[in-house]
Protein backbone atom coordinates (compact mmCIF):
# COMPACT_ATOMS: atom_id res chain seq x y z
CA UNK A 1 -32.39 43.97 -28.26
CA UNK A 2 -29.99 46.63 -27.34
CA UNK A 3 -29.89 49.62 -29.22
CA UNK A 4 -26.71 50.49 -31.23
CA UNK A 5 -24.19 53.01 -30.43
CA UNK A 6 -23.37 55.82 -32.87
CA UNK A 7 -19.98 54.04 -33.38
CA UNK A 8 -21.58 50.62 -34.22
CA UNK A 9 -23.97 52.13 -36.53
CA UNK A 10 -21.34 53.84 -38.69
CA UNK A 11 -19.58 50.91 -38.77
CA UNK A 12 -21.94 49.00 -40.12
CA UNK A 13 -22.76 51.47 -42.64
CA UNK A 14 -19.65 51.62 -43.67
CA UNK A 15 -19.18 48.06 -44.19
CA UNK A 16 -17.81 46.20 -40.98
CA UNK A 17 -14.71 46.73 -38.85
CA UNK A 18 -12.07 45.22 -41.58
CA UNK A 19 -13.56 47.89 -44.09
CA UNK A 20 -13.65 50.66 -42.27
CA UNK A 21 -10.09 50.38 -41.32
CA UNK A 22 -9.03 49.55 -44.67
CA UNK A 23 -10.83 52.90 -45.64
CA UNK A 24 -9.00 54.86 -43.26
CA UNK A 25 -5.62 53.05 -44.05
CA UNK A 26 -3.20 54.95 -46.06
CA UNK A 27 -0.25 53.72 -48.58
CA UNK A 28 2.23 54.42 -45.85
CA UNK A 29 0.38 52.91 -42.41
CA UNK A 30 -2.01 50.54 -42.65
CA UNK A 31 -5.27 51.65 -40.22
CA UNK A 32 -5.82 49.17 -37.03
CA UNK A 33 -8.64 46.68 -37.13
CA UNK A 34 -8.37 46.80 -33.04
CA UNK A 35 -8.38 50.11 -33.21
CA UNK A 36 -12.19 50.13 -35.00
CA UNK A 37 -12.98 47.28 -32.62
CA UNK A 38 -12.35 49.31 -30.08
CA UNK A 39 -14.28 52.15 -30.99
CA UNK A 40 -17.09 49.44 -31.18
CA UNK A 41 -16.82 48.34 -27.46
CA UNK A 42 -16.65 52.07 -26.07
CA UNK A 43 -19.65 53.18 -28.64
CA UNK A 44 -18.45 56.45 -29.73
CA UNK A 45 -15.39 57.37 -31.99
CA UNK A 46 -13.13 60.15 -31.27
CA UNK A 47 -13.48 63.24 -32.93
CA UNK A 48 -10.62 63.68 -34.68
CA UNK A 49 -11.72 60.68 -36.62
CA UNK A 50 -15.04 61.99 -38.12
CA UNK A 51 -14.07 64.23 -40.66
CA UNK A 52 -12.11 61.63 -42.57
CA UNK A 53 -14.82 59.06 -42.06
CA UNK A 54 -17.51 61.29 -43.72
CA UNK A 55 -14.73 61.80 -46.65
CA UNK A 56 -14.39 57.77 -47.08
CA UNK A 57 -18.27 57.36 -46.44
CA UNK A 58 -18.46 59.94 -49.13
CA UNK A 59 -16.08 57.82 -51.15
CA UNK A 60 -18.45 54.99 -51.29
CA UNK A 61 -21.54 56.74 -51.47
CA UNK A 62 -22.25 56.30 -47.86
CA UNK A 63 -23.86 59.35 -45.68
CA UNK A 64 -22.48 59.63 -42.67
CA UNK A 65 -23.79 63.17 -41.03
CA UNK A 66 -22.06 64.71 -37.86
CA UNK A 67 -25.74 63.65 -36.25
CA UNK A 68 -24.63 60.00 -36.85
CA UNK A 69 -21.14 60.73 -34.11
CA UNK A 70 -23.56 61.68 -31.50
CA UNK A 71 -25.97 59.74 -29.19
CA UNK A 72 -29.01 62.12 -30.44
CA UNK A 73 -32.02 60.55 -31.39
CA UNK A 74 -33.46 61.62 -34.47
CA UNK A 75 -36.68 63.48 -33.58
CA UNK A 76 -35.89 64.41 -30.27
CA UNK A 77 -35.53 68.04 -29.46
């Protein structure tokens, strides 16, 4: 099995790619599904994104640590 990207594994902690958009939608401007979906296929998510996904994580008593954006394995130095 292939390991998941950083992208697919907040994601999934956040609850799938309809979720997660609907987190980061706003009253005004709904938040594209194909826009998550695409983070998905490329594996990472742009940085300008991670701040407010840590807030909505936070939201829904999800951790999401900066660690979590980047390809770093946990216990590597």
């Amino acid at each position: 099995m292939e390991p998941k990207t950083p992208a697919e594994n907040i994601i999934n902690k956040l609850g799938g790619l309809t979720k997660t958009a609907r987190l980061l939608s706003t009253d005004d401007k709904p938040f594209p599904i194909s826009t998550v979906q695409g983070w998905k296929d490329r594996g990472e998510i742009p940085q300008r994104h991670w701040t407010k996904l840590i807030e909505v994580g936070r939201e829904i008593n999800v951790t999401i640590n900066l660690s979590a954006f980047l390809a770093v394995e946990e216990g590597v130095e």
